[in-house]
PDB file of N, CA and C in Angstrom:
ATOM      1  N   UNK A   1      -3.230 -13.465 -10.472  1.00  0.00           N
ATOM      2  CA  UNK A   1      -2.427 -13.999  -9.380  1.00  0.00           C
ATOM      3  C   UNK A   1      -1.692 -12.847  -8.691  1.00  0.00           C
ATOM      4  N   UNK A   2      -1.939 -12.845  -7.123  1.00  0.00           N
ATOM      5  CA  UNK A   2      -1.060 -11.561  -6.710  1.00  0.00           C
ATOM      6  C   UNK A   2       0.177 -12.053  -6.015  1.00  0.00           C
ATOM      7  N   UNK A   3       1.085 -11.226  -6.423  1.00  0.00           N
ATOM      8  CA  UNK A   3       2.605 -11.920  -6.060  1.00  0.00           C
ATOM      9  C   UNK A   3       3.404 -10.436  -5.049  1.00  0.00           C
ATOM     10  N   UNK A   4       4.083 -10.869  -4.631  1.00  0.00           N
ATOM     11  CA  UNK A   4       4.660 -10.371  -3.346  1.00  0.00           C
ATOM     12  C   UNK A   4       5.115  -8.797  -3.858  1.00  0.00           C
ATOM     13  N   UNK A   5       4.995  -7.670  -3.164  1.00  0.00           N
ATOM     14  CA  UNK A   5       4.958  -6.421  -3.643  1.00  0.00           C
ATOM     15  C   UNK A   5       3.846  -5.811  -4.358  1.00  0.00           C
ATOM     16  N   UNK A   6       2.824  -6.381  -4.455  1.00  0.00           N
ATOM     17  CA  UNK A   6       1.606  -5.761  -5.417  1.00  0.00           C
ATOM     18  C   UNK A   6       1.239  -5.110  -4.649  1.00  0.00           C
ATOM     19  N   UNK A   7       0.549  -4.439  -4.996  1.00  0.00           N
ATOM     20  CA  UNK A   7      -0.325  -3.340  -4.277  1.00  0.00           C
ATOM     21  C   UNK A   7      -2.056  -3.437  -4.542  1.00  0.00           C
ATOM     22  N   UNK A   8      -2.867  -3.252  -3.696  1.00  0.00           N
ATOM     23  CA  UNK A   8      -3.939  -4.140  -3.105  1.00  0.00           C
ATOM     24  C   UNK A   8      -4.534  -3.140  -2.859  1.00  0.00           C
ATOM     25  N   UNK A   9      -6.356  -3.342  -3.061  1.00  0.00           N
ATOM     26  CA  UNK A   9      -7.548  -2.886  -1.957  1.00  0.00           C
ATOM     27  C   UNK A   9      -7.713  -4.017  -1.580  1.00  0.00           C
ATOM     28  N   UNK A  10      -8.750  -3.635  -0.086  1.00  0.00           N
ATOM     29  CA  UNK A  10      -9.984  -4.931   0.061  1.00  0.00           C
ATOM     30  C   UNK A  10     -11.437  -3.996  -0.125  1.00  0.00           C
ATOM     31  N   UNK A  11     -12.032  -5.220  -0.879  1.00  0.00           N
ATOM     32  CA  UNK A  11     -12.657  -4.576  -1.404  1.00  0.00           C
ATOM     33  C   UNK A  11     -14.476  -4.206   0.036  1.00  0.00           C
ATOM     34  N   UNK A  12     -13.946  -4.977   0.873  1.00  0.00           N
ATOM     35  CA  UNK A  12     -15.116  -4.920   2.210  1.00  0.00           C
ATOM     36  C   UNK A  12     -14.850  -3.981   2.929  1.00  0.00           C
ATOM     37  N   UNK A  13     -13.333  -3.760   2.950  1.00  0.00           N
ATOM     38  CA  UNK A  13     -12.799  -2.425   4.037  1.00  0.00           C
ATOM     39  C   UNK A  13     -11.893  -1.525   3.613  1.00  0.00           C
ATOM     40  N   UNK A  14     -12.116  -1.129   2.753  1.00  0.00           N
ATOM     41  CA  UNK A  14     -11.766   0.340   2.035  1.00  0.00           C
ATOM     42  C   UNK A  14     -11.050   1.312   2.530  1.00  0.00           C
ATOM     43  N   UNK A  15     -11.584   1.794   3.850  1.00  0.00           N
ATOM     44  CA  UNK A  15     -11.061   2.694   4.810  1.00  0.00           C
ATOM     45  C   UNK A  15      -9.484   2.023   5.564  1.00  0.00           C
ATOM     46  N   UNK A  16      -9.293   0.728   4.735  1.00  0.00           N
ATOM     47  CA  UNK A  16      -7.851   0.145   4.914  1.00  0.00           C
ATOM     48  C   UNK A  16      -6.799   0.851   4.331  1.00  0.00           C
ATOM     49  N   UNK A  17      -7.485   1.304   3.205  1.00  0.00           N
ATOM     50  CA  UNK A  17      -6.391   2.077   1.961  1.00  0.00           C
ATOM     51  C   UNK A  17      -5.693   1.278   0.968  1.00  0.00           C
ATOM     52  N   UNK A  18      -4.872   1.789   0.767  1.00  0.00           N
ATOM     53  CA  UNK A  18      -3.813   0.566   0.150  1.00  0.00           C
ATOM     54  C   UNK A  18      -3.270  -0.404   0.781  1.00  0.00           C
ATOM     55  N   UNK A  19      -2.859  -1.372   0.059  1.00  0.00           N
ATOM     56  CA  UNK A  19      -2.293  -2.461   1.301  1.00  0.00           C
ATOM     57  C   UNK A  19      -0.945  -3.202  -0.065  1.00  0.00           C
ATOM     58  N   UNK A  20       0.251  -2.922   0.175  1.00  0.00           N
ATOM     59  CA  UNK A  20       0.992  -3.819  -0.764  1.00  0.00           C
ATOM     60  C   UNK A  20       1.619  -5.535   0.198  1.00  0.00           C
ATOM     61  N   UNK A  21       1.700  -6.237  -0.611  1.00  0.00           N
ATOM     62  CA  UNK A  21       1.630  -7.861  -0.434  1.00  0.00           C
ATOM     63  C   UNK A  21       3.093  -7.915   0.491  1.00  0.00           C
ATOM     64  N   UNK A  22       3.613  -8.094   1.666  1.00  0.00           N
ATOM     65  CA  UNK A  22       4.757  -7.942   2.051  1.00  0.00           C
ATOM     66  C   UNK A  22       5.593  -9.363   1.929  1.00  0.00           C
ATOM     67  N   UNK A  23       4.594 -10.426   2.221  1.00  0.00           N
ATOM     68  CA  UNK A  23       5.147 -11.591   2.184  1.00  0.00           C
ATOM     69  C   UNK A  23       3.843 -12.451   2.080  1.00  0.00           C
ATOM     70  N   UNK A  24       4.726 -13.708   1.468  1.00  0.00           N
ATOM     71  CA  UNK A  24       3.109 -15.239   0.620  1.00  0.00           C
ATOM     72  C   UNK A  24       3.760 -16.143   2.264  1.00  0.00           C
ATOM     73  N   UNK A  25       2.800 -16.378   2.609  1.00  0.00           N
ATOM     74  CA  UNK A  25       3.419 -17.583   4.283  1.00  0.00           C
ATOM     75  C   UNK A  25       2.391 -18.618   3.763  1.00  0.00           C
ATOM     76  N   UNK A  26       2.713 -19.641   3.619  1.00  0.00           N
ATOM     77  CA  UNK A  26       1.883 -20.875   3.372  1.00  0.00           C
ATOM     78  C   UNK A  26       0.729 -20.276   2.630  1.00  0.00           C
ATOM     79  N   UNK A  27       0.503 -20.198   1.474  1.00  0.00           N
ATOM     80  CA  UNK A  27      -0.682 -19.575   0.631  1.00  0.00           C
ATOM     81  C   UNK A  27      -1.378 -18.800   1.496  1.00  0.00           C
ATOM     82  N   UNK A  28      -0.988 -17.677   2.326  1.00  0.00           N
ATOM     83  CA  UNK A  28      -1.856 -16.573   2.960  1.00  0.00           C
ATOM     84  C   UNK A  28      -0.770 -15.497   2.724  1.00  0.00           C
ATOM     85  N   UNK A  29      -1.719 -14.140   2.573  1.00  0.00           N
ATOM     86  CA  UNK A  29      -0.890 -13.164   2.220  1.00  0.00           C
ATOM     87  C   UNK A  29      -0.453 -12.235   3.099  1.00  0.00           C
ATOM     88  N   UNK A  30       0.478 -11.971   3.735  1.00  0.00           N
ATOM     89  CA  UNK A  30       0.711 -10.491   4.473  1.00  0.00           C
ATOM     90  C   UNK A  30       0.621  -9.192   3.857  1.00  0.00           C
ATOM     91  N   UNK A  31      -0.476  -8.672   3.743  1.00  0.00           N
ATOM     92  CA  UNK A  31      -0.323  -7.273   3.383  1.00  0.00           C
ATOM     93  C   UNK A  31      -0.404  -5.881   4.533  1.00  0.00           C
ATOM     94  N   UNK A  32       0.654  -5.321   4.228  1.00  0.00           N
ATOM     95  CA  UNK A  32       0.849  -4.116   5.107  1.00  0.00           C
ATOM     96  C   UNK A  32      -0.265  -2.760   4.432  1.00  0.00           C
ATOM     97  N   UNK A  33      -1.439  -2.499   5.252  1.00  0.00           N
ATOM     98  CA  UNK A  33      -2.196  -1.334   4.720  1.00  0.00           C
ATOM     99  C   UNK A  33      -1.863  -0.181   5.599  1.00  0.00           C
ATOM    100  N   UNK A  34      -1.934   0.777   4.781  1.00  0.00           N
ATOM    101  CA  UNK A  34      -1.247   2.407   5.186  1.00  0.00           C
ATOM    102  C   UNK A  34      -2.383   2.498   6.230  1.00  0.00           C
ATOM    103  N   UNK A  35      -3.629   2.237   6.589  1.00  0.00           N
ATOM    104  CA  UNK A  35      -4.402   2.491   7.664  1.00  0.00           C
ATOM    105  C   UNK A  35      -4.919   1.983   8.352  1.00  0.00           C
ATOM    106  N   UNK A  36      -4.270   0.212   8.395  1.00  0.00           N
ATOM    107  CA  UNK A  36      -4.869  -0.544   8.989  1.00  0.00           C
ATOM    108  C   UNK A  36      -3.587  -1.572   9.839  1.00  0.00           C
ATOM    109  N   UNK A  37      -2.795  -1.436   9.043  1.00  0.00           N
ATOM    110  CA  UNK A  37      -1.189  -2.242   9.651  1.00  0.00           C
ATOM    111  C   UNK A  37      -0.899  -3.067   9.084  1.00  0.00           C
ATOM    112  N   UNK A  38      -0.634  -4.645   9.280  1.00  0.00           N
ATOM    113  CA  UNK A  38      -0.279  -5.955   8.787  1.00  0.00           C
ATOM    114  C   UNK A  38      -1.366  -6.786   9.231  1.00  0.00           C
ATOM    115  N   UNK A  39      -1.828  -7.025   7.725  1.00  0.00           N
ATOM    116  CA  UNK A  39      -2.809  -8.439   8.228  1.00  0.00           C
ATOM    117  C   UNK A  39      -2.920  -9.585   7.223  1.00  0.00           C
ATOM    118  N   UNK A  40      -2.662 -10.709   8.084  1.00  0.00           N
ATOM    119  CA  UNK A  40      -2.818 -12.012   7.063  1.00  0.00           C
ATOM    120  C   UNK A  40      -4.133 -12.591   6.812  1.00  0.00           C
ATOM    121  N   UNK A  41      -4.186 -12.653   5.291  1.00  0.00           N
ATOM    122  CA  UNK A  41      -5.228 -12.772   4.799  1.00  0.00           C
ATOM    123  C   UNK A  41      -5.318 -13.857   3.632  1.00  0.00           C
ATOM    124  N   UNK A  42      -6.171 -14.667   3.725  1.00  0.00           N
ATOM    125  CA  UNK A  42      -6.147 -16.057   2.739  1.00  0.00           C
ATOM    126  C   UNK A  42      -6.813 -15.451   1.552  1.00  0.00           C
ATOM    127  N   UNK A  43      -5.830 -15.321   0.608  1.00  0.00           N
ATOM    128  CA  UNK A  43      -6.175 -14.750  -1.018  1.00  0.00           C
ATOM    129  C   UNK A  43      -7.814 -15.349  -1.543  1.00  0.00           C
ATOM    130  N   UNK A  44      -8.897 -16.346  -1.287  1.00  0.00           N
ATOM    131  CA  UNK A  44      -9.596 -16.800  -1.831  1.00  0.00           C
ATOM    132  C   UNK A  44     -10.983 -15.974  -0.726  1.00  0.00           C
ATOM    133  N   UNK A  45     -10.611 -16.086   0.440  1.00  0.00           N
ATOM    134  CA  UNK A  45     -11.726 -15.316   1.390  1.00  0.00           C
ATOM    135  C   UNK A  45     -11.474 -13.604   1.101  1.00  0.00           C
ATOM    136  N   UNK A  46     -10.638 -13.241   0.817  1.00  0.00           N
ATOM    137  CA  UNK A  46     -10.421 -11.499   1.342  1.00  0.00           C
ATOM    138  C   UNK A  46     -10.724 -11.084  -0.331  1.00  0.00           C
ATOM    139  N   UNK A  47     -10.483 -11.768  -1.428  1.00  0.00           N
ATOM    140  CA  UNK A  47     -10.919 -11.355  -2.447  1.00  0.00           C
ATOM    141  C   UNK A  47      -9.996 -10.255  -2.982  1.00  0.00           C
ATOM    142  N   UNK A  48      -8.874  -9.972  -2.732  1.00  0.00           N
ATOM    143  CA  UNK A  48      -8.510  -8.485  -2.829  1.00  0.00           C
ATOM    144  C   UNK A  48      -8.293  -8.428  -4.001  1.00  0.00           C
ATOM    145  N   UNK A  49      -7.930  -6.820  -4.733  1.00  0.00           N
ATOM    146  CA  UNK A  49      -7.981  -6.458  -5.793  1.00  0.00           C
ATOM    147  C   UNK A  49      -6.943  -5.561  -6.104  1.00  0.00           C
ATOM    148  N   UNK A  50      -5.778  -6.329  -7.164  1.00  0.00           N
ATOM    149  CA  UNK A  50      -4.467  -5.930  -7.268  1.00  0.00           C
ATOM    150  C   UNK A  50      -5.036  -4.415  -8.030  1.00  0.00           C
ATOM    151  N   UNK A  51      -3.825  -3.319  -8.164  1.00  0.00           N
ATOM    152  CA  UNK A  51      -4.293  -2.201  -8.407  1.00  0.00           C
ATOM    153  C   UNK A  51      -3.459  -1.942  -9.580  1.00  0.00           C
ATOM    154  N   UNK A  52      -3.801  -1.707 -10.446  1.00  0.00           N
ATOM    155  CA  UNK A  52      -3.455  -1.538 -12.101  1.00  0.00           C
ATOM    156  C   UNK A  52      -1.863  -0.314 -12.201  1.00  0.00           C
ATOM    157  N   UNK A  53      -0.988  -0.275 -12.505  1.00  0.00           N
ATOM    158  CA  UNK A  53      -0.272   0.849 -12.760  1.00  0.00           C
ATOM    159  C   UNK A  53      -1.114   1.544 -13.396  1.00  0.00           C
ATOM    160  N   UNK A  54      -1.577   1.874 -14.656  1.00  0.00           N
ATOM    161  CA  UNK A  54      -2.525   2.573 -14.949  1.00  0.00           C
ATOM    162  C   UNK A  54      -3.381   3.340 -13.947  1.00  0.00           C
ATOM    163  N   UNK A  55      -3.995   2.773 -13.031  1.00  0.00           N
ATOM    164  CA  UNK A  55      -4.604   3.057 -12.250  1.00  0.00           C
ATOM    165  C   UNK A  55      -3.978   4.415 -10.411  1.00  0.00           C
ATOM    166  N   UNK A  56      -2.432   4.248 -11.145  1.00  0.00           N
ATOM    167  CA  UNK A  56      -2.234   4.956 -10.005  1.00  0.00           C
ATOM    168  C   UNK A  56      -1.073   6.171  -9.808  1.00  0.00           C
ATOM    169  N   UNK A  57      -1.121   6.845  -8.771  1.00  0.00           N
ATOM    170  CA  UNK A  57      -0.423   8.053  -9.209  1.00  0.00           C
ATOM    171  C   UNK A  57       0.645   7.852  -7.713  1.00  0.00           C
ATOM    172  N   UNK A  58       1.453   8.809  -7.733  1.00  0.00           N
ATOM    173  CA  UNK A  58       2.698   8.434  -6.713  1.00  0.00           C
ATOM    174  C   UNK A  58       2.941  10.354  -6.241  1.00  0.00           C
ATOM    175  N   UNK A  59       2.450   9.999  -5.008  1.00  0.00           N
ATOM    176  CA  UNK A  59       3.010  11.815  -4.502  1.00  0.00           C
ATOM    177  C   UNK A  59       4.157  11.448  -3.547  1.00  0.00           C
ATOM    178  N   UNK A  60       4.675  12.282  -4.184  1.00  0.00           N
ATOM    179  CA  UNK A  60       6.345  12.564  -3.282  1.00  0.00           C
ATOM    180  C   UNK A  60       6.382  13.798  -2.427  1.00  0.00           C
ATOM    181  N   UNK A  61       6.731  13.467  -1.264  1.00  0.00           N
ATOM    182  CA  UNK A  61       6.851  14.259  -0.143  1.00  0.00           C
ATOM    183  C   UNK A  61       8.258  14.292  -0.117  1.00  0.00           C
ATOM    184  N   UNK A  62       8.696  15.298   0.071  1.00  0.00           N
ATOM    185  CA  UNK A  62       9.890  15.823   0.684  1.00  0.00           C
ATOM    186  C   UNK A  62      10.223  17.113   2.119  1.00  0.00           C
ATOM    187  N   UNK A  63      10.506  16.591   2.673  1.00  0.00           N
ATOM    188  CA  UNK A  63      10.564  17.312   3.708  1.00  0.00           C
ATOM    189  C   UNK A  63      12.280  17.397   4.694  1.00  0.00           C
ATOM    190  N   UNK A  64      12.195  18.098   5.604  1.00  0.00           N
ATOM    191  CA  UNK A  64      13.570  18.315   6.316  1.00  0.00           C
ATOM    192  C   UNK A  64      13.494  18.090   7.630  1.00  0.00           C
ATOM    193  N   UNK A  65      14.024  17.252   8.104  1.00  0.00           N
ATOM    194  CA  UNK A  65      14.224  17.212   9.573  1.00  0.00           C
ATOM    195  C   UNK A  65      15.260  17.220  10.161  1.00  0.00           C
ATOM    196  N   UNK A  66      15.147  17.367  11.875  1.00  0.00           N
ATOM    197  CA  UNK A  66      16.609  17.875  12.313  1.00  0.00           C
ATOM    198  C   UNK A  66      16.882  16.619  13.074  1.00  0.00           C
ATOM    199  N   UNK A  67      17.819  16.031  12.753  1.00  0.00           N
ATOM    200  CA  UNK A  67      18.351  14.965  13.779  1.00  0.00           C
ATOM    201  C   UNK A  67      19.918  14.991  14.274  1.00  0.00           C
ATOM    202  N   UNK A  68      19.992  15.205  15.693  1.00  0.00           N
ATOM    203  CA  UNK A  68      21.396  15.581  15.827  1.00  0.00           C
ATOM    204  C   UNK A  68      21.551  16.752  15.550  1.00  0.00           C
ATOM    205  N   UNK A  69      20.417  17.557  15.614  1.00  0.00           N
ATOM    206  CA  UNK A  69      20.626  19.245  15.578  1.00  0.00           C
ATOM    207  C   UNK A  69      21.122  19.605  14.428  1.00  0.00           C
ATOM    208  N   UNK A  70      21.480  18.050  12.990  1.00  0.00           N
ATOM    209  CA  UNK A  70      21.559  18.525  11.644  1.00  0.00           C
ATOM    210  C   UNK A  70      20.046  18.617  11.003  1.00  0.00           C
ATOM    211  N   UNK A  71      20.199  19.192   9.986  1.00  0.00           N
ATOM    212  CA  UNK A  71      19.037  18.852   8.586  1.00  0.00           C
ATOM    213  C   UNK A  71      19.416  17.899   8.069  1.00  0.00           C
ATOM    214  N   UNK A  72      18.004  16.900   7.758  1.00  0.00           N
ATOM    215  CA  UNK A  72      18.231  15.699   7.221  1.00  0.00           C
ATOM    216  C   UNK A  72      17.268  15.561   6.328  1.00  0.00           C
ATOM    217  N   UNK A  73      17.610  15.854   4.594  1.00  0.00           N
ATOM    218  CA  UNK A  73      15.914  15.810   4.017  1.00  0.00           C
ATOM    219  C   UNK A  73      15.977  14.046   3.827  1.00  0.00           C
ATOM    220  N   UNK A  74      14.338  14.047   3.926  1.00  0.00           N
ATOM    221  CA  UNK A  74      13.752  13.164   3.769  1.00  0.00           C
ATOM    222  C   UNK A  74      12.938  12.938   2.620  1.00  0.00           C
ATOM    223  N   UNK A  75      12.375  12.097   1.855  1.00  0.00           N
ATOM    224  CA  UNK A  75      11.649  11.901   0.687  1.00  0.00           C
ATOM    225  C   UNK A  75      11.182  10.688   0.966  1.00  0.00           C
ATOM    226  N   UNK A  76       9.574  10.785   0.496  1.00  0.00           N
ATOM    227  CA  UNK A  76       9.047   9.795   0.851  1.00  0.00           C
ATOM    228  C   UNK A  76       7.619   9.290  -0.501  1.00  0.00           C
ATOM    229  N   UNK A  77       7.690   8.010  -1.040  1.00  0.00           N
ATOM    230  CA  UNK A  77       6.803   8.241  -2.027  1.00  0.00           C
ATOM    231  C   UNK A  77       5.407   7.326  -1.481  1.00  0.00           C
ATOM    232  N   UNK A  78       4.400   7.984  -1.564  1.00  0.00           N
ATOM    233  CA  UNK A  78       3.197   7.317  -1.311  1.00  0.00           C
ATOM    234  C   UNK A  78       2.066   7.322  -2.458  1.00  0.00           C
ATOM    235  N   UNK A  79       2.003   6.049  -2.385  1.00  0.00           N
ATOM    236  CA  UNK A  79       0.814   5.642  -3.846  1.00  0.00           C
ATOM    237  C   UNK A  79      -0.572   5.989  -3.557  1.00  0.00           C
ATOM    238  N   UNK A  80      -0.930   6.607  -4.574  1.00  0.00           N
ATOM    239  CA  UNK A  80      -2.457   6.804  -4.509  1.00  0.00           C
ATOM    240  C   UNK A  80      -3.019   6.110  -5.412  1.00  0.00           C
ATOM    241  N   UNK A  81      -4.315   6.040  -5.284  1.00  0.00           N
ATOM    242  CA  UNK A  81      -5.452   5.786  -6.974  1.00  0.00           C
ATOM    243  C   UNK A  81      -5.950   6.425  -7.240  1.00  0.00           C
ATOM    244  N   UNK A  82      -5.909   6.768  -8.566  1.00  0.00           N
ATOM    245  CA  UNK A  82      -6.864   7.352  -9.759  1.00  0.00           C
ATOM    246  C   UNK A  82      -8.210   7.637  -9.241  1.00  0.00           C
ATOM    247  N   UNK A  83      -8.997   8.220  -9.024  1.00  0.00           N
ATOM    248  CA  UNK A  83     -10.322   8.198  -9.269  1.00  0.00           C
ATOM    249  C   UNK A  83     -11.186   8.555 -10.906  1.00  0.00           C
ATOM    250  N   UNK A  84     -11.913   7.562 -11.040  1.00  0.00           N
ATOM    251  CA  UNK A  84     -12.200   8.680 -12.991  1.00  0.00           C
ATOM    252  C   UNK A  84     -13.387   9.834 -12.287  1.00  0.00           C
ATOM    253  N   UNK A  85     -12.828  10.659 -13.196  1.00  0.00           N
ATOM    254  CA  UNK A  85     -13.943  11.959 -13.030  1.00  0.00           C
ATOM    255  C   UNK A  85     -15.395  11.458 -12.962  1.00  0.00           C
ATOM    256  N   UNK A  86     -16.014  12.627 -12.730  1.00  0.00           N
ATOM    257  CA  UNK A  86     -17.659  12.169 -12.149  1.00  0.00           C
ATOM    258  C   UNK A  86     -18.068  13.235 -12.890  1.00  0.00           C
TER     259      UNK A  86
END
């Protein structure tokens, strides 16, 4: 069962990336994908496939920007998946 915040493939469009569950609207799911945007999708047609903690790694970006002519660091964490070796 995927519940709100999971984190998601589809498994037809890949080149979506990740997609975590943002909100359940009448049994359809909103998931926000890092390369595709927000799309609602009925959990029984889209098939998607929750993504294991096991399965995933987290790179942290940190960086500095100037706003207001200050430095402002920023940190930002983005989930990846595992691939197993080949």
């Amino acid at each position: 069962m995927l519940l709100q915040g999971d984190l998601v493939t589809h498994p037809v469009m890949p080149g979506w990336g990740i997609g975590r569950i943002v909100k359940i609207i009448q049994g359809n799911l909103l998931v926000k994908f890092e390369r595709a945007g927000e799309k609602l999708l009925h959990p029984h047609y889209a098939n998607l496939e929750k993504i294991s903690e096991d399965d995933l790694l987290f790179l942290v970006v940190r960086e500095v920007k100037k706003k207001r002519g200050r430095p402002v660091r920023i940190t930002r964490t983005i989930p990846v998946v595992k691939h197993p070796p080949r």
